[in-house]
Structure formats: C-alpha cells, structure tokens
PDB file of N, CA and C in Angstrom:
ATOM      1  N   UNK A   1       7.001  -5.253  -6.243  1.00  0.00           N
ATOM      2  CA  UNK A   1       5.771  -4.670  -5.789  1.00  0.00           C
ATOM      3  C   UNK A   1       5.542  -3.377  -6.550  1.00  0.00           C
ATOM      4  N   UNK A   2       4.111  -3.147  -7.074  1.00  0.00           N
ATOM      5  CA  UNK A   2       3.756  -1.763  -7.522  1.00  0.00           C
ATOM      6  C   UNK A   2       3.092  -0.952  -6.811  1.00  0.00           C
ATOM      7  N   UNK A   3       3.724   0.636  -6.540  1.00  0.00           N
ATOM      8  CA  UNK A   3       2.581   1.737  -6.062  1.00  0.00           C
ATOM      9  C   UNK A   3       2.828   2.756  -6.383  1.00  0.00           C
ATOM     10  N   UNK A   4       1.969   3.375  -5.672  1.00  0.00           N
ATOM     11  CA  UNK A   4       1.648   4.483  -6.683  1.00  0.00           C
ATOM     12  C   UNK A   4       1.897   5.733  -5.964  1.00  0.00           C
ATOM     13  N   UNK A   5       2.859   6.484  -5.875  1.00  0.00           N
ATOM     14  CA  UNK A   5       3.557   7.693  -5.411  1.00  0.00           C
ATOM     15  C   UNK A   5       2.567   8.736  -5.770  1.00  0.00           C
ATOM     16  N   UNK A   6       2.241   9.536  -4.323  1.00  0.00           N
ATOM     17  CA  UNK A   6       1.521  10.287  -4.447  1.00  0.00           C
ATOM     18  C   UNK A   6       2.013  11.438  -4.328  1.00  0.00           C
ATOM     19  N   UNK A   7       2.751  12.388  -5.285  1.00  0.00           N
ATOM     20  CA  UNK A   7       3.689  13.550  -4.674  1.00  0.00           C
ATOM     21  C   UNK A   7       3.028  14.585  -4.345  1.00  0.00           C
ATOM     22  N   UNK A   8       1.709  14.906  -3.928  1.00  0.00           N
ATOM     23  CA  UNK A   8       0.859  15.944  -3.074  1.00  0.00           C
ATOM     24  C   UNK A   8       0.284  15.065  -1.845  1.00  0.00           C
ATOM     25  N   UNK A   9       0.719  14.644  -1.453  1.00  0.00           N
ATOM     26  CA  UNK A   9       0.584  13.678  -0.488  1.00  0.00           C
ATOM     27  C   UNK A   9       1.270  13.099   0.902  1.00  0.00           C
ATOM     28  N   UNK A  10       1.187  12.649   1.778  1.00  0.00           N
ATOM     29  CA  UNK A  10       2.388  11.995   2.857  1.00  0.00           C
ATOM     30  C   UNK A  10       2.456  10.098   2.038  1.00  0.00           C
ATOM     31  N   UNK A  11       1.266  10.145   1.817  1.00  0.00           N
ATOM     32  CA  UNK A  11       0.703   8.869   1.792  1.00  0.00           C
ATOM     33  C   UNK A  11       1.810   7.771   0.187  1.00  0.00           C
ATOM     34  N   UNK A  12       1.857   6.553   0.497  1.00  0.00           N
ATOM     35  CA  UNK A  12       2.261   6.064  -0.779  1.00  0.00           C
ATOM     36  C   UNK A  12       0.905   4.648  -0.670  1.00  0.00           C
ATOM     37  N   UNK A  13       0.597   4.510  -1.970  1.00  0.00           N
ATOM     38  CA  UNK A  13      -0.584   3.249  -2.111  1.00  0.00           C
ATOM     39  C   UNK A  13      -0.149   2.068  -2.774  1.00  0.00           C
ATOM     40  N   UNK A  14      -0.276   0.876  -1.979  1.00  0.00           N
ATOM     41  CA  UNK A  14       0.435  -0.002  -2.473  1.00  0.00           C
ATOM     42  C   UNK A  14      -0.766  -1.434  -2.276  1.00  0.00           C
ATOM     43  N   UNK A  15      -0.583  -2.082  -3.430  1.00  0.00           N
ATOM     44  CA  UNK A  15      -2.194  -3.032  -3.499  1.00  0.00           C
ATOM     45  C   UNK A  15      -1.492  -4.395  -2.337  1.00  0.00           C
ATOM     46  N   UNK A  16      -2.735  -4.308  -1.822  1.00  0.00           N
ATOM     47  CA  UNK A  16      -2.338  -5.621  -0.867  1.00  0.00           C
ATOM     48  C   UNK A  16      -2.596  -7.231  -1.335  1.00  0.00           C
ATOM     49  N   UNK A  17      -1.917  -8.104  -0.871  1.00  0.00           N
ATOM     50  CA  UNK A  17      -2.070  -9.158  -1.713  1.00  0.00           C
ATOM     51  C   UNK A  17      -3.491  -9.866  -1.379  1.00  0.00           C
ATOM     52  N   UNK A  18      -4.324  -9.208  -0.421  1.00  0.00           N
ATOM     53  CA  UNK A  18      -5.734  -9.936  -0.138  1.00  0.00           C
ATOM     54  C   UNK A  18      -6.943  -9.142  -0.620  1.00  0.00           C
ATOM     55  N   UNK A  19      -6.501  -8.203  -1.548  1.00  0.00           N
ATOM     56  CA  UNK A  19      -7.655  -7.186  -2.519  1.00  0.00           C
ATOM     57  C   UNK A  19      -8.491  -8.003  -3.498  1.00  0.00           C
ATOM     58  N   UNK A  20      -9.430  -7.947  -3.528  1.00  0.00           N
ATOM     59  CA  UNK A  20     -10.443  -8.192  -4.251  1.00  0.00           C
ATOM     60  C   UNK A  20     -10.623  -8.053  -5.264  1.00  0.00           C
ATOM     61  N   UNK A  21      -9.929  -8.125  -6.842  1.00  0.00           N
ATOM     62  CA  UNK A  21     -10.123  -7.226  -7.650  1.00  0.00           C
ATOM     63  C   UNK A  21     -11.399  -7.559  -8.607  1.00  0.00           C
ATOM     64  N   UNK A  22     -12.032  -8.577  -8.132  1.00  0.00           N
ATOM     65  CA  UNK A  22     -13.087  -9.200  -9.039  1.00  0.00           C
ATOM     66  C   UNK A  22     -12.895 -10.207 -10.071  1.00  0.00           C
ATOM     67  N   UNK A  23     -13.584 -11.035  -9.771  1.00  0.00           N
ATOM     68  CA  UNK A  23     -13.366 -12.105 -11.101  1.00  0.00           C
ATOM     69  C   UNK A  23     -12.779 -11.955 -12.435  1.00  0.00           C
ATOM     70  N   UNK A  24     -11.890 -12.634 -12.344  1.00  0.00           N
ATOM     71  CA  UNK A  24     -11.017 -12.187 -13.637  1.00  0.00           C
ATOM     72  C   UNK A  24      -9.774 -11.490 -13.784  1.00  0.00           C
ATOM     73  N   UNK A  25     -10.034 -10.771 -12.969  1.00  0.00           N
ATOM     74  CA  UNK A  25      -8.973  -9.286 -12.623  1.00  0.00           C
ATOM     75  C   UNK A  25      -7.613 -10.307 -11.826  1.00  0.00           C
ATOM     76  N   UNK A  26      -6.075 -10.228 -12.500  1.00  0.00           N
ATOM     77  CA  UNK A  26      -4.969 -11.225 -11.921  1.00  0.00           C
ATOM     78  C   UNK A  26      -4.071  -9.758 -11.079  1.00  0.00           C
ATOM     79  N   UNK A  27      -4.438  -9.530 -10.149  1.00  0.00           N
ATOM     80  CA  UNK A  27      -2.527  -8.809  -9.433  1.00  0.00           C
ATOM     81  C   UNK A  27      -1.246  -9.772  -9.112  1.00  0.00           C
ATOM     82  N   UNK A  28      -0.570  -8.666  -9.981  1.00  0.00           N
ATOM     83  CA  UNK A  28       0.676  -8.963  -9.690  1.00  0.00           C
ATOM     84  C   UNK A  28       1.453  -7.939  -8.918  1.00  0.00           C
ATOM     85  N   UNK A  29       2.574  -8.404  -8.185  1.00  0.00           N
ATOM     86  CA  UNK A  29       3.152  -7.673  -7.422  1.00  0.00           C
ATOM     87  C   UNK A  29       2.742  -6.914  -6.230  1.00  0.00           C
ATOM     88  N   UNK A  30       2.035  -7.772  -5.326  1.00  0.00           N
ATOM     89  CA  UNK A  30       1.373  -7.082  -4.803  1.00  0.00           C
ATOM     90  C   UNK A  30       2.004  -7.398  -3.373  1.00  0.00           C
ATOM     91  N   UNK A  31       1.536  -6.287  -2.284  1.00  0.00           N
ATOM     92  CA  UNK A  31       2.311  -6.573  -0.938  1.00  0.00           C
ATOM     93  C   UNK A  31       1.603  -7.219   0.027  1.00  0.00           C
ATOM     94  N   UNK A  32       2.366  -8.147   0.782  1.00  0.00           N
ATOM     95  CA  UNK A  32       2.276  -9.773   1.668  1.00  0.00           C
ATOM     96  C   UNK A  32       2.614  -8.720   3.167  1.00  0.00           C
ATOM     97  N   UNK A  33       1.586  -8.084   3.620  1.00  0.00           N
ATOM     98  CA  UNK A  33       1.789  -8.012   5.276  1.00  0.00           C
ATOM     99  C   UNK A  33       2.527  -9.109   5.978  1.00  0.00           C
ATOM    100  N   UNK A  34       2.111  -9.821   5.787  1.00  0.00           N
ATOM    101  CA  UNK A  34       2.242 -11.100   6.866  1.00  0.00           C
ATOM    102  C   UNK A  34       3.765 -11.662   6.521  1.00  0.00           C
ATOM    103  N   UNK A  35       4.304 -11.236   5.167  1.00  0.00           N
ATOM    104  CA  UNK A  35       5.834 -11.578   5.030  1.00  0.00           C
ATOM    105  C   UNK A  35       6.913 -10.426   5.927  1.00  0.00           C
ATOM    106  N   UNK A  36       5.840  -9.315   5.697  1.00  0.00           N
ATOM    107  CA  UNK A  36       7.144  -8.005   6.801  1.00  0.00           C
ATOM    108  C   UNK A  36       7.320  -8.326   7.991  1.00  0.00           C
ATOM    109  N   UNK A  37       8.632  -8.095   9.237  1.00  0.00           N
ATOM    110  CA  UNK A  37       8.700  -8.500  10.293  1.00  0.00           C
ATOM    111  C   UNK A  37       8.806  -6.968  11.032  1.00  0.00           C
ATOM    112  N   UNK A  38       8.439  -5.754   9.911  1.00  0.00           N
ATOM    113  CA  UNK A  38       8.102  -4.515  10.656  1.00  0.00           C
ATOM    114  C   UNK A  38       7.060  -3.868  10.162  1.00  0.00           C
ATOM    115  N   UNK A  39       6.239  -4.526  10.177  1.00  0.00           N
ATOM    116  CA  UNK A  39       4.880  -4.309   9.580  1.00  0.00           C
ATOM    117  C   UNK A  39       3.949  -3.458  10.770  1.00  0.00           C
ATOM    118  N   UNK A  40       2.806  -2.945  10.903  1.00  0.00           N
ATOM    119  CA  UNK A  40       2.192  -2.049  11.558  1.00  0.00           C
ATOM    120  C   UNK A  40       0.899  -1.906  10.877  1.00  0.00           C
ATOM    121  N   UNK A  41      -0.013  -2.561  11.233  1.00  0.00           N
ATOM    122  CA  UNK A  41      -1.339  -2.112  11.038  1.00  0.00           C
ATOM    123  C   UNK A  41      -2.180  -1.371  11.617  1.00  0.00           C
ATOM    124  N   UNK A  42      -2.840   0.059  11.075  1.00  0.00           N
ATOM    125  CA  UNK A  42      -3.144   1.412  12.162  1.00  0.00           C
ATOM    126  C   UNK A  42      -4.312   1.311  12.518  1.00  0.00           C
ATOM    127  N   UNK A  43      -5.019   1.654  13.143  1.00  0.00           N
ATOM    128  CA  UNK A  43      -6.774   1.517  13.251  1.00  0.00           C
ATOM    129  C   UNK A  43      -7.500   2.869  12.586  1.00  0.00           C
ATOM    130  N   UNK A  44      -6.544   3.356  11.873  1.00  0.00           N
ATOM    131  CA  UNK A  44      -7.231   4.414  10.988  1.00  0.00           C
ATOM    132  C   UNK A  44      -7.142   3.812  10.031  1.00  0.00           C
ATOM    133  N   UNK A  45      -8.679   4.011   9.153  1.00  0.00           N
ATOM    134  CA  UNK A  45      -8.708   3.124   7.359  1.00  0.00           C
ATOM    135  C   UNK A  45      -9.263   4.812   6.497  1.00  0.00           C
ATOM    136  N   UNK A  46      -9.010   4.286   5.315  1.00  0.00           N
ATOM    137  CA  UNK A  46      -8.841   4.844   4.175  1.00  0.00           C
ATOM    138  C   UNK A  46      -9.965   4.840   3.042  1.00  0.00           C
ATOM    139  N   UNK A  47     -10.348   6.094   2.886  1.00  0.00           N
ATOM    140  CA  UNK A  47     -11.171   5.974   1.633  1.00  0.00           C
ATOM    141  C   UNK A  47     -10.428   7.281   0.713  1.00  0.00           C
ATOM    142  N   UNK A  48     -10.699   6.642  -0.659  1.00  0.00           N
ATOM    143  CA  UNK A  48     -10.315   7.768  -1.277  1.00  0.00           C
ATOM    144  C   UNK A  48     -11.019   7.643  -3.053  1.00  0.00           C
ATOM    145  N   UNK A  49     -10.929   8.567  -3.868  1.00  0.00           N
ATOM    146  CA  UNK A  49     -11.650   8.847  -5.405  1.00  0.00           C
ATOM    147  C   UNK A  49     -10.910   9.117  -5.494  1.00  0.00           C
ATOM    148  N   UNK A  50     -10.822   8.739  -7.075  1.00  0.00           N
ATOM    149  CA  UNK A  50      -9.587   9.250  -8.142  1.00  0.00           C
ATOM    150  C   UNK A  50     -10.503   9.422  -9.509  1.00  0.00           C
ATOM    151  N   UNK A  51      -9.984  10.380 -10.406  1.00  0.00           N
ATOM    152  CA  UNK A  51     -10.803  10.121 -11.666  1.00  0.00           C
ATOM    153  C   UNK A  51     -11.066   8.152 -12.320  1.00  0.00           C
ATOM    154  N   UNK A  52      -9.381   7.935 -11.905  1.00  0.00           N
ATOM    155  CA  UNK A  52      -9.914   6.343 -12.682  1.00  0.00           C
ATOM    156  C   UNK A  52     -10.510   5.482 -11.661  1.00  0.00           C
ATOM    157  N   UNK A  53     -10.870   5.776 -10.845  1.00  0.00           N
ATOM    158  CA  UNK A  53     -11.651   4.956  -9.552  1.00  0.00           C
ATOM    159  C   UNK A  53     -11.166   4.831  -8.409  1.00  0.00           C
ATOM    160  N   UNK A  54     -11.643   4.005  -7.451  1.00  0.00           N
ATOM    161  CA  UNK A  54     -12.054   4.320  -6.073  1.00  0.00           C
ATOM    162  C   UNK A  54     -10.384   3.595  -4.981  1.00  0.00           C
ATOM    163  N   UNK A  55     -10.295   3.841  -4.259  1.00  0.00           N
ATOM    164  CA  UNK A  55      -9.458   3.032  -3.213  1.00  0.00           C
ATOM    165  C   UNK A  55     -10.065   3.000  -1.598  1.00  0.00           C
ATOM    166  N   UNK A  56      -9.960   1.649  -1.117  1.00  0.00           N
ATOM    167  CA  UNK A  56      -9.862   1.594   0.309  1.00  0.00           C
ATOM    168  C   UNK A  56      -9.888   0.658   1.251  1.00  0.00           C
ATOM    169  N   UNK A  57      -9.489   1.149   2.286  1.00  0.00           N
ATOM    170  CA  UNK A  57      -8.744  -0.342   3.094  1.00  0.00           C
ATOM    171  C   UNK A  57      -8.206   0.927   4.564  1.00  0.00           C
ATOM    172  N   UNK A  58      -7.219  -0.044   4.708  1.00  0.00           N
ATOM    173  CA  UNK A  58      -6.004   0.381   6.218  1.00  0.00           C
ATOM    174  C   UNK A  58      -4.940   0.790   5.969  1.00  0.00           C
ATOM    175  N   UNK A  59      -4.451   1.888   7.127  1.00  0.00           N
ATOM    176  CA  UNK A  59      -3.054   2.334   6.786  1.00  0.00           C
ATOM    177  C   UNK A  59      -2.182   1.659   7.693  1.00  0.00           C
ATOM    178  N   UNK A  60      -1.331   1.291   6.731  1.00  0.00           N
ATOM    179  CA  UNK A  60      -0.235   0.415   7.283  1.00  0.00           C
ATOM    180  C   UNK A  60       1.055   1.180   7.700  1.00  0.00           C
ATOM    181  N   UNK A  61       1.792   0.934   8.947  1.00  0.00           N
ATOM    182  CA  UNK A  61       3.178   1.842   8.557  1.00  0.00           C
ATOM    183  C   UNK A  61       4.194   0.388   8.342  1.00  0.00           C
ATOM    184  N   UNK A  62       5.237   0.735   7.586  1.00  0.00           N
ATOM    185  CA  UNK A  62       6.177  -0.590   7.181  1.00  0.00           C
ATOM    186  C   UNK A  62       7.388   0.349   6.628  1.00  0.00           C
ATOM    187  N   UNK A  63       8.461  -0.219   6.891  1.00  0.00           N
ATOM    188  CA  UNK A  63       9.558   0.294   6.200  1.00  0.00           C
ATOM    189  C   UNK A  63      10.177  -0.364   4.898  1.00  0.00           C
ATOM    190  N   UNK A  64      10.493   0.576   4.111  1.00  0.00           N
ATOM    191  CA  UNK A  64      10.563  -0.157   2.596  1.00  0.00           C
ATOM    192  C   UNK A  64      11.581   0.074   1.547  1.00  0.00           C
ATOM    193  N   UNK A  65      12.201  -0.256   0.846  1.00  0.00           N
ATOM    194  CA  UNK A  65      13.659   0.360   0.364  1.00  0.00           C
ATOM    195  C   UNK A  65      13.218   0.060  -1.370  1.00  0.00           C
ATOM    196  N   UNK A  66      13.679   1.218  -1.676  1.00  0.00           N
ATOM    197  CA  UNK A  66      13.711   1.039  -3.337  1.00  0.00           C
ATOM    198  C   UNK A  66      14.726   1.606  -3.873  1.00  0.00           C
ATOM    199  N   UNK A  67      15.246   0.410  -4.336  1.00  0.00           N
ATOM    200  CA  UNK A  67      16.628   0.274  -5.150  1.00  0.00           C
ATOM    201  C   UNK A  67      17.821   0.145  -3.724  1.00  0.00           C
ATOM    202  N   UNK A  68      18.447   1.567  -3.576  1.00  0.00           N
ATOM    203  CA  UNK A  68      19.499   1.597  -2.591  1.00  0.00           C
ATOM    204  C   UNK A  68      18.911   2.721  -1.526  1.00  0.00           C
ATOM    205  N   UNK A  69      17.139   3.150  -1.604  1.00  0.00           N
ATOM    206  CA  UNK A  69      17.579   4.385  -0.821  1.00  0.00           C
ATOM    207  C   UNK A  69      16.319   3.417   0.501  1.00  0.00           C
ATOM    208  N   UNK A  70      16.576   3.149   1.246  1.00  0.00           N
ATOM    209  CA  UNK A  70      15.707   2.764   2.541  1.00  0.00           C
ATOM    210  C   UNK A  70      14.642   4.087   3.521  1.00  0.00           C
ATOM    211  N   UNK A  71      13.755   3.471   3.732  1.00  0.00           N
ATOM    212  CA  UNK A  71      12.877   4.422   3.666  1.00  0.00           C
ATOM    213  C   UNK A  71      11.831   3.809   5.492  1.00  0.00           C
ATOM    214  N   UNK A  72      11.834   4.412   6.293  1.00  0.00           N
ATOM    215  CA  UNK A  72      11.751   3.911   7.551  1.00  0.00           C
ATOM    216  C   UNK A  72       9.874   4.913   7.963  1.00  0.00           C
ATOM    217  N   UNK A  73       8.828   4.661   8.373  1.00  0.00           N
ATOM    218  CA  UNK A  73       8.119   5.611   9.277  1.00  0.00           C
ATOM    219  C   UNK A  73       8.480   6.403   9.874  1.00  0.00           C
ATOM    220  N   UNK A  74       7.999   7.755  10.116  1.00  0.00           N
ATOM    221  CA  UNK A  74       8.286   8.548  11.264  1.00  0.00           C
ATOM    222  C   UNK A  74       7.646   7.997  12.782  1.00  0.00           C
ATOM    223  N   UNK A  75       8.495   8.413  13.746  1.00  0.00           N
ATOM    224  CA  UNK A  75       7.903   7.683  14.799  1.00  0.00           C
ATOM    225  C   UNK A  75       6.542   8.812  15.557  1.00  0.00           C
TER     226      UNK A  75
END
C-alpha cells in the first residue's frame, strides 16, 4: 500500500481501493477497508488542496504496521 506521510500533520493519506481516478488512471496498492478486521469508519470527511491537487473522502481510524514498527489509533 502507498501513502503519503504528512509530517505537519496528525493525519496519514492513504488511496482507497474504491477512488475514482478517472478513465484510464490504474491504482496500485491501494487500501481494501473491507479486508481490515479493525477498521473504523468516522462520520467526519475530509477535504483538502495541495499544490499538485485536490483530496477527499472519510477518516478512517485502522491500525497499521510498517516494516516491524506497529502503529495502533489513539483511543
């Protein structure tokens, strides 16, 4: 899976596997809610600008490990 570490941020952005990217456009690596069994979908959603363009959707909380270091929500 790819995302994108935001180090002025709490937040990490990670493309969901039901994004839209427009005809043509292939994602790879992208993240499967429906495969996590600690998944959390919030009723707060997300907009945001970036110089290279736009993001938005829902914040999810999920716990997630990269490489060896595991990485849990705050409660």
């Amino acid at each position: 899976m790819r995302a994108i570490f935001d180090t002025g941020s709490t937040n990490t952005w990670v493309l969901n596997k039901n994004t839209d990217l427009g005809e043509g456009r292939e994602k790879q690596f992208s993240y499967d809610d429906s495969a996590s069994k600690t998944v959390t979908k919030t009723k707060k959603g997300a907009g945001i600008s970036f110089g290279s363009g736009k993001l938005a959707g829902h914040f999810y909380k999920d716990d997630i490990r990269i490489g060896s270091c595991e990485v849990k929500p705050a409660s």
